[in-house]
N, C-alpha and C. Protein backbone atom coordinates (compact mmCIF):
# COMPACT_ATOMS: atom_id res chain seq x y z
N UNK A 1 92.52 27.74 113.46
CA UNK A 1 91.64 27.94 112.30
C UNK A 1 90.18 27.89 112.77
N UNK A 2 89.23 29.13 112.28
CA UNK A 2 88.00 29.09 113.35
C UNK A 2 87.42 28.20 112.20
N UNK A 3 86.15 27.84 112.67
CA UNK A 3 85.40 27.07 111.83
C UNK A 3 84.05 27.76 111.61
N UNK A 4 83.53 27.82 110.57
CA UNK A 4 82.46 28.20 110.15
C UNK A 4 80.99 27.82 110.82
N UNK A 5 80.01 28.94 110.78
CA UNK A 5 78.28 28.22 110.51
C UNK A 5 78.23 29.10 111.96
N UNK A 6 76.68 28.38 112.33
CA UNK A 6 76.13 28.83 113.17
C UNK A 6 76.68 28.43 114.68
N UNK A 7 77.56 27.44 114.56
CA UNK A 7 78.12 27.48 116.21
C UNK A 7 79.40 27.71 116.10
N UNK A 8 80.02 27.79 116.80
CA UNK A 8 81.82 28.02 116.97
C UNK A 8 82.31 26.56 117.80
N UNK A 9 82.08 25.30 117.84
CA UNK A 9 82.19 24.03 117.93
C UNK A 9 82.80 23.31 117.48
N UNK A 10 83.87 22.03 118.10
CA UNK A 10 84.82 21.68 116.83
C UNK A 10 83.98 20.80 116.04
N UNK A 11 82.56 20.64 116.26
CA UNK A 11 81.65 19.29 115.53
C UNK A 11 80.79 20.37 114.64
N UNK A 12 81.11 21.33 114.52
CA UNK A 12 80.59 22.56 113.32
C UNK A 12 81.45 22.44 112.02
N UNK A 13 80.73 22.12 110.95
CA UNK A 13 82.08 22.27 109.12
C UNK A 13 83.03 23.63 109.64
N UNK A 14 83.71 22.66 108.76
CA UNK A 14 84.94 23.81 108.27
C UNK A 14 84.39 24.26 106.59
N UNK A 15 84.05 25.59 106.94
CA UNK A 15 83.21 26.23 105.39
C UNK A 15 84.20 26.71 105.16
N UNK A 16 85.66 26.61 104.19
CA UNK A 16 86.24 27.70 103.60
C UNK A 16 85.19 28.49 102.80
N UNK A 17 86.15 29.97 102.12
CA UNK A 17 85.93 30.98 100.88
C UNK A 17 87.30 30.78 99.86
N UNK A 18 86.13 30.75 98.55
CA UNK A 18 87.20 30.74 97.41
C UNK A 18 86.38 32.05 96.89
N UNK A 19 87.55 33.01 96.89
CA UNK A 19 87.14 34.43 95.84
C UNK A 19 87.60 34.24 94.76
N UNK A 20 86.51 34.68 93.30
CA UNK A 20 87.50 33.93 92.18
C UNK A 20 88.05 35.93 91.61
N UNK A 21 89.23 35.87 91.66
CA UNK A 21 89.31 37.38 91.19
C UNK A 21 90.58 37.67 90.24
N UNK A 22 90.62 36.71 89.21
CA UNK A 22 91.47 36.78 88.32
C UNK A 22 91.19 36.82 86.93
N UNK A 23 89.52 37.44 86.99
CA UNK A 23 89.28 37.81 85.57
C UNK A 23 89.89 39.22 85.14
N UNK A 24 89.69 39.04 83.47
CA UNK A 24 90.58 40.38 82.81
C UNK A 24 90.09 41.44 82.63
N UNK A 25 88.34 41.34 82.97
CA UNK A 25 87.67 43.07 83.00
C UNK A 25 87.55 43.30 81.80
N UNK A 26 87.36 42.37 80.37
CA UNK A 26 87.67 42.67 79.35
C UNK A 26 85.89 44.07 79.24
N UNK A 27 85.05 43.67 79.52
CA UNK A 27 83.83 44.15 79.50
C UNK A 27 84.08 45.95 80.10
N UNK A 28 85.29 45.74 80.99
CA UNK A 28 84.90 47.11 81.99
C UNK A 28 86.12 47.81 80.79
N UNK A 29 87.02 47.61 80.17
CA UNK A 29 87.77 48.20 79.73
C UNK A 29 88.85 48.82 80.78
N UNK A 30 88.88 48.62 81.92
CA UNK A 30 90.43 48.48 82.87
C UNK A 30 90.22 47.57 83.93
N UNK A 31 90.75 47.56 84.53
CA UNK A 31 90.58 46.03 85.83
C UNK A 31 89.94 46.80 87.13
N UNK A 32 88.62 46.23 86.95
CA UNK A 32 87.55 46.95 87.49
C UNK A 32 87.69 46.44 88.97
N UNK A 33 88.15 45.10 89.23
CA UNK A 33 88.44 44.88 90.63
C UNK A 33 89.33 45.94 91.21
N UNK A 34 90.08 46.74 91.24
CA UNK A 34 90.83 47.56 91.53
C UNK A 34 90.14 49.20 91.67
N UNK A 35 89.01 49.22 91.03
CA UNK A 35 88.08 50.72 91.31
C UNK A 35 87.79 50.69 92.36
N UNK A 36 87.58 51.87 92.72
CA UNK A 36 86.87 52.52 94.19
C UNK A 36 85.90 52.33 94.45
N UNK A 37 85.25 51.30 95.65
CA UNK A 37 83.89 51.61 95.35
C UNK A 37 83.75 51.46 97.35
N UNK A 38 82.70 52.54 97.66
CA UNK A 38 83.28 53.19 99.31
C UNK A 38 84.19 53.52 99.63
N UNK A 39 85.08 53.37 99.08
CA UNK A 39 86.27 53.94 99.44
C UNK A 39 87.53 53.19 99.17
N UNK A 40 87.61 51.72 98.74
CA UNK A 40 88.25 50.78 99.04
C UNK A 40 88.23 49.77 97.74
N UNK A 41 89.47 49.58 97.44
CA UNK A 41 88.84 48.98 96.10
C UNK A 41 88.54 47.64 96.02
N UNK A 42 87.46 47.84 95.10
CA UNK A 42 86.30 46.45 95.43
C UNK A 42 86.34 45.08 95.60
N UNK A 43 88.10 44.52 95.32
CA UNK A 43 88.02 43.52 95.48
C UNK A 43 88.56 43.35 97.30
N UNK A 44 89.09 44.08 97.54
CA UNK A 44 89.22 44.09 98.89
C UNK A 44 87.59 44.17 99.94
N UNK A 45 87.16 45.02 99.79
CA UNK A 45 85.74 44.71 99.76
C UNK A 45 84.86 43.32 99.55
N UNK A 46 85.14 42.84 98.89
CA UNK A 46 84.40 41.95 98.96
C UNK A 46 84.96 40.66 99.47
N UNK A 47 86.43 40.84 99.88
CA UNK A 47 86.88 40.03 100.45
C UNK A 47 86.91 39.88 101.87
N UNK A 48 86.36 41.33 101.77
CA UNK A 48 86.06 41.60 104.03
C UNK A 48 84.49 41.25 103.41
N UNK A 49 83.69 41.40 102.88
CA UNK A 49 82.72 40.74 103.33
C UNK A 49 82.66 39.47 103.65
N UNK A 50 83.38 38.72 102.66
CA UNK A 50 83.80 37.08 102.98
C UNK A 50 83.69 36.86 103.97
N UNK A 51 85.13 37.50 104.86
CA UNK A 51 85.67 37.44 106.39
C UNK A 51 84.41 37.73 107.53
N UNK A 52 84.11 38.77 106.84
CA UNK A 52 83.16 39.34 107.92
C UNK A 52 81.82 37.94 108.26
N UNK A 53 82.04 37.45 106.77
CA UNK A 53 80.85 36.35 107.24
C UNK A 53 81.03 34.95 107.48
N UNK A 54 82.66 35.20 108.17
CA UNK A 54 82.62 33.88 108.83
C UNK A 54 83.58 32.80 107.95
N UNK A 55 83.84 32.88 106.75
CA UNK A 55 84.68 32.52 105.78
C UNK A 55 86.11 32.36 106.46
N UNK A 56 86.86 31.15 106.92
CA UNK A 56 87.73 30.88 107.09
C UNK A 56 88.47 30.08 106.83
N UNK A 57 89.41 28.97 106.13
CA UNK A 57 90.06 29.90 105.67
C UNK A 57 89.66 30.56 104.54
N UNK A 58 90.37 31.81 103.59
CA UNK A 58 89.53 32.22 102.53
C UNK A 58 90.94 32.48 101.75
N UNK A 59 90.84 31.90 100.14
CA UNK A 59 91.35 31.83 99.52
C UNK A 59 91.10 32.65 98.40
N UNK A 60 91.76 33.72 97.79
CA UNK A 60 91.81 34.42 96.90
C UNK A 60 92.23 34.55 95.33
N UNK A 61 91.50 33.80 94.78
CA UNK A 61 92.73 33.69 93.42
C UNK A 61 92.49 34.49 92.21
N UNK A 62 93.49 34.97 91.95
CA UNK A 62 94.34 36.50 92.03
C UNK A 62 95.21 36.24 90.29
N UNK A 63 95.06 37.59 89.53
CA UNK A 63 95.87 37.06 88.30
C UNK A 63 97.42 37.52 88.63
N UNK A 64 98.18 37.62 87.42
CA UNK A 64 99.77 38.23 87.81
C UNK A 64 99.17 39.68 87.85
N UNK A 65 98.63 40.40 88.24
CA UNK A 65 98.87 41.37 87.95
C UNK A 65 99.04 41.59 89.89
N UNK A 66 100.12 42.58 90.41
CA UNK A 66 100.59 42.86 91.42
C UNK A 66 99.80 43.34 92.58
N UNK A 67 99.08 44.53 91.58
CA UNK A 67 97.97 45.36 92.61
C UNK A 67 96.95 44.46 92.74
N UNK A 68 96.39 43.59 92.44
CA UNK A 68 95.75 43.03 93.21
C UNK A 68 96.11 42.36 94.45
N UNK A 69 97.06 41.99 94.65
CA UNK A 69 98.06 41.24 95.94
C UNK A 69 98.01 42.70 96.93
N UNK A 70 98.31 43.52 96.42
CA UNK A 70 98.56 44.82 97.17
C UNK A 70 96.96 45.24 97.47
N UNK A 71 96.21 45.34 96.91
CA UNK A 71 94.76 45.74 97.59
C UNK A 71 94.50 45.14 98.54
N UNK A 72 95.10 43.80 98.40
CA UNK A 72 94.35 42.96 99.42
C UNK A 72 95.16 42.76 100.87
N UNK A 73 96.55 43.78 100.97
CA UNK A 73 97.35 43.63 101.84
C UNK A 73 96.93 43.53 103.25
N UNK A 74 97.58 42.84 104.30
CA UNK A 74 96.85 42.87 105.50
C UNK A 74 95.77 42.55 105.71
N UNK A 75 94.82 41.55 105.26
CA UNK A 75 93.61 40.96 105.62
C UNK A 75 94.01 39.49 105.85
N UNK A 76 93.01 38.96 106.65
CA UNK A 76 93.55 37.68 106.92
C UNK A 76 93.36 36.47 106.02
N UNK A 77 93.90 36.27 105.02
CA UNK A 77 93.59 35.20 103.38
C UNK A 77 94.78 35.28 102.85
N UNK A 78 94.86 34.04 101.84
CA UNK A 78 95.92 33.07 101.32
C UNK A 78 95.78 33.58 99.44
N UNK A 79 96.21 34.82 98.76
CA UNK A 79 96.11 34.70 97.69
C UNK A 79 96.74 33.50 97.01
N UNK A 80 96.32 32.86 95.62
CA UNK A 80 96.95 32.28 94.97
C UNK A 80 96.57 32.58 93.29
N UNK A 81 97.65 32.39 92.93
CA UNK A 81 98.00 33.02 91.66
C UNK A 81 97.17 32.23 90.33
N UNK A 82 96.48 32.60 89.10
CA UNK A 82 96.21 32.02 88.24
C UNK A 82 96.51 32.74 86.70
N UNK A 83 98.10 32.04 86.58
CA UNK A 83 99.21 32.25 85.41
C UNK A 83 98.08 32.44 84.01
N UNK A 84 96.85 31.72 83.87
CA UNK A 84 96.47 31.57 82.29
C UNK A 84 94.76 31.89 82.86
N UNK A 85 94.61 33.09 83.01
CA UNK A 85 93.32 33.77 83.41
C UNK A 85 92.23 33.64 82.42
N UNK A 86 92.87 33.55 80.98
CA UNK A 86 92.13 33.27 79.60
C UNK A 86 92.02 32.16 79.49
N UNK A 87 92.18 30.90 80.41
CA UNK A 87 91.42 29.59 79.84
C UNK A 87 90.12 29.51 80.86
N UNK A 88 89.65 30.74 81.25
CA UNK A 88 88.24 30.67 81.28
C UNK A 88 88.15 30.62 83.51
N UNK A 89 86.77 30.33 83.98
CA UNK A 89 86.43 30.66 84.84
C UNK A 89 86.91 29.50 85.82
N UNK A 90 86.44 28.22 84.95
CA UNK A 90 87.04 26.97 85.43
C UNK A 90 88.44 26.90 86.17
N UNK A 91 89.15 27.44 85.73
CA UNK A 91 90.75 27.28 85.55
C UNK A 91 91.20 27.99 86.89
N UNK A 92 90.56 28.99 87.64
CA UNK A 92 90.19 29.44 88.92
C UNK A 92 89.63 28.58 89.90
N UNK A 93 88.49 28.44 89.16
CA UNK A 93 87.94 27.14 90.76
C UNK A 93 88.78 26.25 91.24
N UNK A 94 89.22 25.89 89.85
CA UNK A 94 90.30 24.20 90.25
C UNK A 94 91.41 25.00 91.02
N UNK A 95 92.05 26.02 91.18
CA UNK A 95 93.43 26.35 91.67
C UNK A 95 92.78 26.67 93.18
N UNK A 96 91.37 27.55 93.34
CA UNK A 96 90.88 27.44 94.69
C UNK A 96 90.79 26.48 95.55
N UNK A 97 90.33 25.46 95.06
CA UNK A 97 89.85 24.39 95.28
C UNK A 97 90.72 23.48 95.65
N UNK A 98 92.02 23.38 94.47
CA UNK A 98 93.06 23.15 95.17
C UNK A 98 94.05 23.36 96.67
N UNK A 99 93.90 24.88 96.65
CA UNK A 99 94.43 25.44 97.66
C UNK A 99 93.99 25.10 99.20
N UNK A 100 92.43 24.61 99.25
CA UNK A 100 91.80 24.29 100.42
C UNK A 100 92.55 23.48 101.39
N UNK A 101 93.00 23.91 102.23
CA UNK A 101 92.85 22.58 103.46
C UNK A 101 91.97 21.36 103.24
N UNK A 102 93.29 20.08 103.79
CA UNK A 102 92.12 18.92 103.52
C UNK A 102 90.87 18.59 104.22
N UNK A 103 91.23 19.04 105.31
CA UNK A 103 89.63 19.34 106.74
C UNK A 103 88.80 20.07 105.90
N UNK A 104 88.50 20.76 105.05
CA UNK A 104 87.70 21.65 104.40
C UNK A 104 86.45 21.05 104.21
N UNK A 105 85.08 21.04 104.78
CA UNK A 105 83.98 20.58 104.59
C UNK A 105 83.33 20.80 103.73
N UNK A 106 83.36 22.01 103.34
CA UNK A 106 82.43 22.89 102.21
C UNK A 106 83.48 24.12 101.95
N UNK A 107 82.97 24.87 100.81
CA UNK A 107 83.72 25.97 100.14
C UNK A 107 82.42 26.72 100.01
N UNK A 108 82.25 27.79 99.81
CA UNK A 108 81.37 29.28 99.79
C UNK A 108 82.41 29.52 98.26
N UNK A 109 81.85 29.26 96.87
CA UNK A 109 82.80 30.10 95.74
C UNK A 109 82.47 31.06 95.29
N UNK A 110 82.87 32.37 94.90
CA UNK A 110 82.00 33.61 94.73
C UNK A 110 82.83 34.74 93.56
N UNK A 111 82.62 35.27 93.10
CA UNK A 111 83.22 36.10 92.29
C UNK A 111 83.74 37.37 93.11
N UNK A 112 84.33 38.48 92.75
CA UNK A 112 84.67 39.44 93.33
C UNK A 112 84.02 40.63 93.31
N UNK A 113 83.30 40.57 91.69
CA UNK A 113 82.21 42.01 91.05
C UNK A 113 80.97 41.82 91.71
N UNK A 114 80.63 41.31 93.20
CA UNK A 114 79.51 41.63 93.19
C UNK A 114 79.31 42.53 94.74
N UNK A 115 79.44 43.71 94.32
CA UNK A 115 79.64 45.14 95.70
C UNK A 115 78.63 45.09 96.47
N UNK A 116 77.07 44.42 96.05
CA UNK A 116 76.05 44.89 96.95
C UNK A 116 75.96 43.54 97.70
N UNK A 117 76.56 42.51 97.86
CA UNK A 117 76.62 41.50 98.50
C UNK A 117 76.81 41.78 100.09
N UNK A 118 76.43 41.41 101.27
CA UNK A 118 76.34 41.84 102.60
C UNK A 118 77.13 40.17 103.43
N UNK A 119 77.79 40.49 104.66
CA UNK A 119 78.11 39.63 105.05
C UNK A 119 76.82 39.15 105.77
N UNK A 120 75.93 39.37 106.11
CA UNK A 120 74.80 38.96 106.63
C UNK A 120 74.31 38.19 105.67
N UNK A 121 74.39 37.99 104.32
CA UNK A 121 74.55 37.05 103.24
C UNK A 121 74.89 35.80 102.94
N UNK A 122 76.39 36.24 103.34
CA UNK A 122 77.23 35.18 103.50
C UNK A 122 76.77 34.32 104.69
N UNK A 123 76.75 34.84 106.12
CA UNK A 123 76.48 33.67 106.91
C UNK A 123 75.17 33.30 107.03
N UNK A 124 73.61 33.67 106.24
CA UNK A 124 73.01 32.99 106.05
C UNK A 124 73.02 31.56 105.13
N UNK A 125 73.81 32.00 104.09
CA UNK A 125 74.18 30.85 103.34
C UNK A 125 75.24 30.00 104.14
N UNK A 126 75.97 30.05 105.06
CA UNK A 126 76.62 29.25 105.28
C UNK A 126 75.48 28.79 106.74
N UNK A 127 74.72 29.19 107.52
CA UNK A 127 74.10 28.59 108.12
C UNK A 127 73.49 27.41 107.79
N UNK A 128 72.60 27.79 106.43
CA UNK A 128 72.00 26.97 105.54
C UNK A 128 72.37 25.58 105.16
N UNK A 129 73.76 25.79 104.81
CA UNK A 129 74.97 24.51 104.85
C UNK A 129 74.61 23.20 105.98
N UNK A 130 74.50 22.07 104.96
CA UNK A 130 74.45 20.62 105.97
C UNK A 130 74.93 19.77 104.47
N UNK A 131 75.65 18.62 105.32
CA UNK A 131 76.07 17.76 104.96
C UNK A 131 75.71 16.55 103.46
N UNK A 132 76.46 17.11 102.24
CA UNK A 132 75.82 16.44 101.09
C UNK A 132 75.49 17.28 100.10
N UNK A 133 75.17 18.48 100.33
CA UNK A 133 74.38 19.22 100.05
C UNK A 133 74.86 20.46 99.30
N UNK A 134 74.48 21.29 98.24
CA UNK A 134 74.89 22.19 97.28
C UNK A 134 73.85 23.90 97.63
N UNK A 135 74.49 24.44 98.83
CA UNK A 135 73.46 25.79 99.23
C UNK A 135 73.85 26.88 97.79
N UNK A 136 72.48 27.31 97.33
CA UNK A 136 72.76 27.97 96.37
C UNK A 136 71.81 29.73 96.49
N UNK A 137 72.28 30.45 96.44
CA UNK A 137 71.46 31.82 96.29
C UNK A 137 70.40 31.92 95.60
N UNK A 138 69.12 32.67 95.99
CA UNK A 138 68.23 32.70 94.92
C UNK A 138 67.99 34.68 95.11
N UNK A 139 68.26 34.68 93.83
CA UNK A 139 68.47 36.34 94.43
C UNK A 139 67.41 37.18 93.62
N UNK A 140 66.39 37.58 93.73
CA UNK A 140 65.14 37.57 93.37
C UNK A 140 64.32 36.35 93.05
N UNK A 141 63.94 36.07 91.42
CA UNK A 141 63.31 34.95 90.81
C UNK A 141 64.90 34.43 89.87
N UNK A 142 65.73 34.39 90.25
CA UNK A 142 66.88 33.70 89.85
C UNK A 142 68.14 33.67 90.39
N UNK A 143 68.82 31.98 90.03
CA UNK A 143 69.86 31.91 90.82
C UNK A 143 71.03 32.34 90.87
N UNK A 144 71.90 32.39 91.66
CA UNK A 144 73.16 33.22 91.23
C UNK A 144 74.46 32.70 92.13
N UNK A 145 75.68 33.57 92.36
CA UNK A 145 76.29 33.26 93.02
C UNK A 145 76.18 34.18 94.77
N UNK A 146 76.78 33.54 95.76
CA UNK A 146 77.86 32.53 95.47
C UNK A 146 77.13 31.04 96.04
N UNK A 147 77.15 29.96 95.56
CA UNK A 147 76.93 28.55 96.10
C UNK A 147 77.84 28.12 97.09
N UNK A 148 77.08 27.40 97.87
CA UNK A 148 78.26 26.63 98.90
C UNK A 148 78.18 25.27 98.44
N UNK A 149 79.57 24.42 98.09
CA UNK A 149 79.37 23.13 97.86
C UNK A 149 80.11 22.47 98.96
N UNK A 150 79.23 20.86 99.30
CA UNK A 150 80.18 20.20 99.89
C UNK A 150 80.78 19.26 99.03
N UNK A 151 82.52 19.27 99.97
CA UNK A 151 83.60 18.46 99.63
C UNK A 151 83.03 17.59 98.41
N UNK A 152 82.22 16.74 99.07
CA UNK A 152 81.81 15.38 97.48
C UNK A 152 81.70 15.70 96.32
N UNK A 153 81.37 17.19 95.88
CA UNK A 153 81.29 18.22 94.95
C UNK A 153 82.86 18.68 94.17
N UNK A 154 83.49 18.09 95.08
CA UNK A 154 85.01 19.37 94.96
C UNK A 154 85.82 18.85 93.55
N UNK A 155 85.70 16.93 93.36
CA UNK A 155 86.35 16.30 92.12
C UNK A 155 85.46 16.86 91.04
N UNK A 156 84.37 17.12 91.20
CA UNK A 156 83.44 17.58 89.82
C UNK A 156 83.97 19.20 89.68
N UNK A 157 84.28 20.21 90.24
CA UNK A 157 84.45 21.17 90.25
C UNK A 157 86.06 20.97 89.85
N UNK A 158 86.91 20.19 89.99
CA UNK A 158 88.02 20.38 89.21
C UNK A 158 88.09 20.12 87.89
N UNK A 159 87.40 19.54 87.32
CA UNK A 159 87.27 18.59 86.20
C UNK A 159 86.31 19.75 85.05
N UNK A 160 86.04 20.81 85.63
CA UNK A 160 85.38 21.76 84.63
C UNK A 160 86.25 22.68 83.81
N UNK A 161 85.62 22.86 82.47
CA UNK A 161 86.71 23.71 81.38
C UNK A 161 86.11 24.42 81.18
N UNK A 162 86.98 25.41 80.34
CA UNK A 162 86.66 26.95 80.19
C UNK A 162 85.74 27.45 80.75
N UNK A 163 84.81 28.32 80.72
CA UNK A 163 84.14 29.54 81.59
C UNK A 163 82.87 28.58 81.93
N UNK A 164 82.92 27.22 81.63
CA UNK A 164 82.43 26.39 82.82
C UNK A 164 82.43 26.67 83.93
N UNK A 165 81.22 27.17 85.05
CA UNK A 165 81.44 27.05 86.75
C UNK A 165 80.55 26.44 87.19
N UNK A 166 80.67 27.13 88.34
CA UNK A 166 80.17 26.20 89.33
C UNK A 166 78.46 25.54 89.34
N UNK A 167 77.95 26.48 87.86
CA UNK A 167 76.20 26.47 88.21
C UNK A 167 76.30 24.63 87.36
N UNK A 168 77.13 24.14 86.25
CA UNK A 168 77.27 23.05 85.49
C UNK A 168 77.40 22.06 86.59
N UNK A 169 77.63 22.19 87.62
CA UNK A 169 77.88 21.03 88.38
C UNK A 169 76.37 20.84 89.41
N UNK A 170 76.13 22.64 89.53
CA UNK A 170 74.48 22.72 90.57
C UNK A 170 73.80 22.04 89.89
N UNK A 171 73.62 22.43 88.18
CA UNK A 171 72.69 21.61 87.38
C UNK A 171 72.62 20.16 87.06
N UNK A 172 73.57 19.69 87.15
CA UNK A 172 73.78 18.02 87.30
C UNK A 172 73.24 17.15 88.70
N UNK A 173 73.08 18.00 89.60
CA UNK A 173 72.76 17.72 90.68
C UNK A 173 71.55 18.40 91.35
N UNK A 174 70.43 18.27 90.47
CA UNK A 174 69.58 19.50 91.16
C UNK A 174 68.40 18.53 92.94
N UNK A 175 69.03 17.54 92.75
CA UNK A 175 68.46 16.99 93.91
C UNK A 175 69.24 16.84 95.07
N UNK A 176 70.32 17.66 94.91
CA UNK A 176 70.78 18.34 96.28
C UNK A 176 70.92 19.83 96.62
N UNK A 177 70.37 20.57 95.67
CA UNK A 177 70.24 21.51 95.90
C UNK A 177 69.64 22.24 96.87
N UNK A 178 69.93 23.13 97.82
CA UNK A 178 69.08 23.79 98.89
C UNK A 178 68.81 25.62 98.30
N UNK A 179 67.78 26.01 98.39
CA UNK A 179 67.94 27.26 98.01
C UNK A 179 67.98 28.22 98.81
N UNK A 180 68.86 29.64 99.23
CA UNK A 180 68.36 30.24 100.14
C UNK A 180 67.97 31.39 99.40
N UNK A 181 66.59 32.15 99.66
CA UNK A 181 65.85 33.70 98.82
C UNK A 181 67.11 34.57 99.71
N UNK A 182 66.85 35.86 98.85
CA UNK A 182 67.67 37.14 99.41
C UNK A 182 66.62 38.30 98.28
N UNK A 183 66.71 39.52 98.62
CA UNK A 183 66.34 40.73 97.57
C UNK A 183 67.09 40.66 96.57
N UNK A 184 65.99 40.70 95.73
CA UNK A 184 66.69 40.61 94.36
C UNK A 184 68.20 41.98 93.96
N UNK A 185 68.47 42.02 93.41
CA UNK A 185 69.97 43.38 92.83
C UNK A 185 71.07 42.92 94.19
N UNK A 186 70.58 42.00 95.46
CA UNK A 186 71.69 42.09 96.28
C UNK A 186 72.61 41.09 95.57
N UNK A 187 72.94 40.42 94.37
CA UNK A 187 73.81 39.73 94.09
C UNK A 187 74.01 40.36 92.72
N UNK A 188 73.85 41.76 92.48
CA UNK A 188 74.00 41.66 91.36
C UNK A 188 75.69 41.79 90.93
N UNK A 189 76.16 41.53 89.91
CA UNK A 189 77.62 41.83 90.03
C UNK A 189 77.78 43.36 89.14
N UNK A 190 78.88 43.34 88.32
CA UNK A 190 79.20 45.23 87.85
C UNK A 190 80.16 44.57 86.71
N UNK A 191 79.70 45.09 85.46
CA UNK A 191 80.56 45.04 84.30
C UNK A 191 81.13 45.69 83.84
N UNK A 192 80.20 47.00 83.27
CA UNK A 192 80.60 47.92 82.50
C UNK A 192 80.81 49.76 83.52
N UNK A 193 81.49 50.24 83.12
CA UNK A 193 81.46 51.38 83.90
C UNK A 193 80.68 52.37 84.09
N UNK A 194 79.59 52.51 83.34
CA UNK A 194 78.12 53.31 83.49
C UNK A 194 77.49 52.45 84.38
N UNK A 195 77.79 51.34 84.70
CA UNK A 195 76.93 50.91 86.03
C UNK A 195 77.78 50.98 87.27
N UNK A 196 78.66 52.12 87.30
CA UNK A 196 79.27 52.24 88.51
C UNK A 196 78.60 53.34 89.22
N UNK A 197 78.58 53.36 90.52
CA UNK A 197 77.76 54.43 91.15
C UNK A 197 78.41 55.81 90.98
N UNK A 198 78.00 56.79 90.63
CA UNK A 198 78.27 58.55 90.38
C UNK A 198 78.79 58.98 91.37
């Protein structure tokens, strides 16, 4: 199991990825994780960006619906299933979160709708990562996903309901917060289908 950050060391965190990708698209009107976007549909995409940035292990959680298991075939990640997708956003983290290895130092949690995200992204934020500490995106003049939390973070992140995430727990804690800037639209995510590219 490689370990995350800026060295490849066994005294370097273990940063897992939790992809949360078991929302219902109610906004896009079909299950928009599954559209084309480069070529590849987007939740697979954004799950090689994960990889690409160093995210190991990376955990995927995934609704019943099949094709999503199948998009994501052959990449190196652990889908896990979330049976009641309608009790909100929460109800994902905790099953990610669950899923982690207990060595797990920190988690990177991130949604799946966001296409312009770069793995050069990802491992700045996980560089950023030290001990205690809640790395959070600042993606223009506001914050967004994905945050990296450490472990000490992980009982508060189970304990959240309905479309409660992860920012209710940043905000309780804003004196561990670290921020890292990026260009603004690079986190933006995709709802509706007129904001899909032509």
């Amino acid at each position: 199991m490689r370990r995350s950050g800026a060295q490849d060391s066994d005294s370097s965190p273990l940063i897992a990825g939790i992809l949360l990708a078991a929302g219902q698209s109610t906004r896009f009107g079909r299950q928009k994780l599954l559209e084309p976007w480069d070529g590849e549909p987007l939740v697979r995409k954004t799950a090689g960006c994960f990889l690409e940035g160093g995210l190991q292990p990376l955990v995927v959680v995934v609704s019943a619906d099949p094709r999503l298991v199948d998009a994501l075939a052959g990449l190196p990640l652990t889908t896990v299933e979330n049976a009641h997708p309608e009790r909100g956003i929460s109800s994902s983290i905790a099953i990610g979160v669950r899923a982690l290895p207990e060595a797990t130092d920190a988690a990177l949690i991130g949604v799946a709708d966001q296409p312009f995200l770069t793995a050069e992204a990802i491992q700045a934020l996980v560089k950023a990562f030290s001990p205690e500490r809640i790395i959070v995106p600042r993606w223009g003049e506001h914050r967004g996903n994905p945050p990296v939390f450490d472990r000490r973070f992980f009982p508060e992140l189970l304990t959240l309901s309905d479309d409660n995430g992860g920012q209710l727990v940043i905000a309780a804690h804003a004196d561990a917060v670290t921020e890292v800037p990026f260009p603004a639209g690079l986190g933006d995510d995709i709802d509706r289908p007129e904001e899909w590219p032509r």
